[in-house]
Protein backbone atom coordinates (compact mmCIF):
# COMPACT_ATOMS: atom_id res chain seq x y z
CA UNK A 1 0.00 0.00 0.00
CA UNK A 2 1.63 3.34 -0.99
CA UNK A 3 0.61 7.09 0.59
CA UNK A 4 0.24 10.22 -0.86
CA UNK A 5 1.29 12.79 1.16
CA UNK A 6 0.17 16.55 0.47
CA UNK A 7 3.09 19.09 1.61
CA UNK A 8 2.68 22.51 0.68
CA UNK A 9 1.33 22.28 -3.05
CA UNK A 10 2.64 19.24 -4.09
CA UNK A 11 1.58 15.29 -3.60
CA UNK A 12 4.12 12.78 -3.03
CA UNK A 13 4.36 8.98 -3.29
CA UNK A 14 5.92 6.72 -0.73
CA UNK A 15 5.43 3.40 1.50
CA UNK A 16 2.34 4.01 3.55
CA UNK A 17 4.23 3.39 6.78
CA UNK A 18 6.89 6.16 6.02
CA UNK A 19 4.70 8.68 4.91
CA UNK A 20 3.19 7.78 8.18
CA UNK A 21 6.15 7.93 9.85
CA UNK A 22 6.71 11.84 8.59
CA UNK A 23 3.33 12.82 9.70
CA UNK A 24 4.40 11.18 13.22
CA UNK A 25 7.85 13.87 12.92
CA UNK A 26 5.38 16.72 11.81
CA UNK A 27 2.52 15.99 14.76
CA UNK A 28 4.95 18.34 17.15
CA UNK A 29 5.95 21.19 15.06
CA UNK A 30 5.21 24.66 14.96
CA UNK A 31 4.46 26.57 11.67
CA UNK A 32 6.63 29.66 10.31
CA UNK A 33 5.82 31.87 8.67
CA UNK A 34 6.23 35.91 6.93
CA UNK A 35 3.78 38.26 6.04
CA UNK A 36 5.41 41.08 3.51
CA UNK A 37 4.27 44.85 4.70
CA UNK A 38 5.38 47.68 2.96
CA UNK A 39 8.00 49.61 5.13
CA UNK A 40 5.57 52.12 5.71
CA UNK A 41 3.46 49.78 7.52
CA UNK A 42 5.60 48.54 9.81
CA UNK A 43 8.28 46.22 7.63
CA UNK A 44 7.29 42.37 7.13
CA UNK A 45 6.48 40.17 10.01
CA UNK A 46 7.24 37.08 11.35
CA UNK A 47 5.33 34.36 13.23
CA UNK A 48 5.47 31.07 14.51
CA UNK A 49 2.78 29.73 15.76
CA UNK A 50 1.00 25.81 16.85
CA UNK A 51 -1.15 23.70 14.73
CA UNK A 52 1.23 23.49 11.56
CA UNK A 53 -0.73 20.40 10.42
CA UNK A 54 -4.10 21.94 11.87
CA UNK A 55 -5.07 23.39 8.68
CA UNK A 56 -4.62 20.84 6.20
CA UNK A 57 -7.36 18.47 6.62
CA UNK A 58 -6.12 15.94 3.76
CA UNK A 59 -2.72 15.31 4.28
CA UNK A 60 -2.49 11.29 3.61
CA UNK A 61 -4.51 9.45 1.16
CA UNK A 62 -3.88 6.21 0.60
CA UNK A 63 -3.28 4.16 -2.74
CA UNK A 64 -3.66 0.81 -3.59
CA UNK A 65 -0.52 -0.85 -4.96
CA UNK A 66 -2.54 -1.74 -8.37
CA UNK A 67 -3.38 2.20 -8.66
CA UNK A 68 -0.09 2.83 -7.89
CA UNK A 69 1.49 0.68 -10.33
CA UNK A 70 -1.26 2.02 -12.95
CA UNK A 71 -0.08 5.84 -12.48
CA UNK A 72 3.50 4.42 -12.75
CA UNK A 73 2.61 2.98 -16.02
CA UNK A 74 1.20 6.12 -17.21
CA UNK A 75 4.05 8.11 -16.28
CA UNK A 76 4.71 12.01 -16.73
CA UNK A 77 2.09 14.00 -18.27
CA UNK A 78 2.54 15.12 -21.32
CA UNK A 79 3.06 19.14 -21.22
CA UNK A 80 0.44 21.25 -23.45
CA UNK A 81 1.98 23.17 -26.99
């Protein structure tokens, strides 16, 4: 059984029990994170703050190892002209 797991933008494959395993190294962490003013306003900010994983409410989905070998057959998309 293989995971997909959703970090920032982008969807990656791996062994269920190590994408798992990364989600287990996430659970404690805080988020960062910048927020551009102009000067003017004060200068950008910075924050840190709890809950980085809060948010995201589907992180892991799980594929079948037929699916997965499917979509590996398949391969890269072909990019539009």
């Amino acid at each position: 059984m293989k995971g997909i797991l959703l970090l920032g933008y982008k969807k990656y494959v791996m062994d269920a029990v190590k994408a798992v395993e990364i989600l287990q190294m996430l659970e404690g962490c805080e988020l960062y994170e910048t927020k551009y003013r102009k000067a003017e306003d004060g200068g950008t900010t910075t924050h840190i703050y709890d809950d980085a994983l809060a948010n995201d409410t589907q992180v892991l989905e799980l594929l079948t190892d037929a699916a997965y070998r499917m979509a590996k057959l398949a391969g890269r998309p072909e990019a539009k002209p």
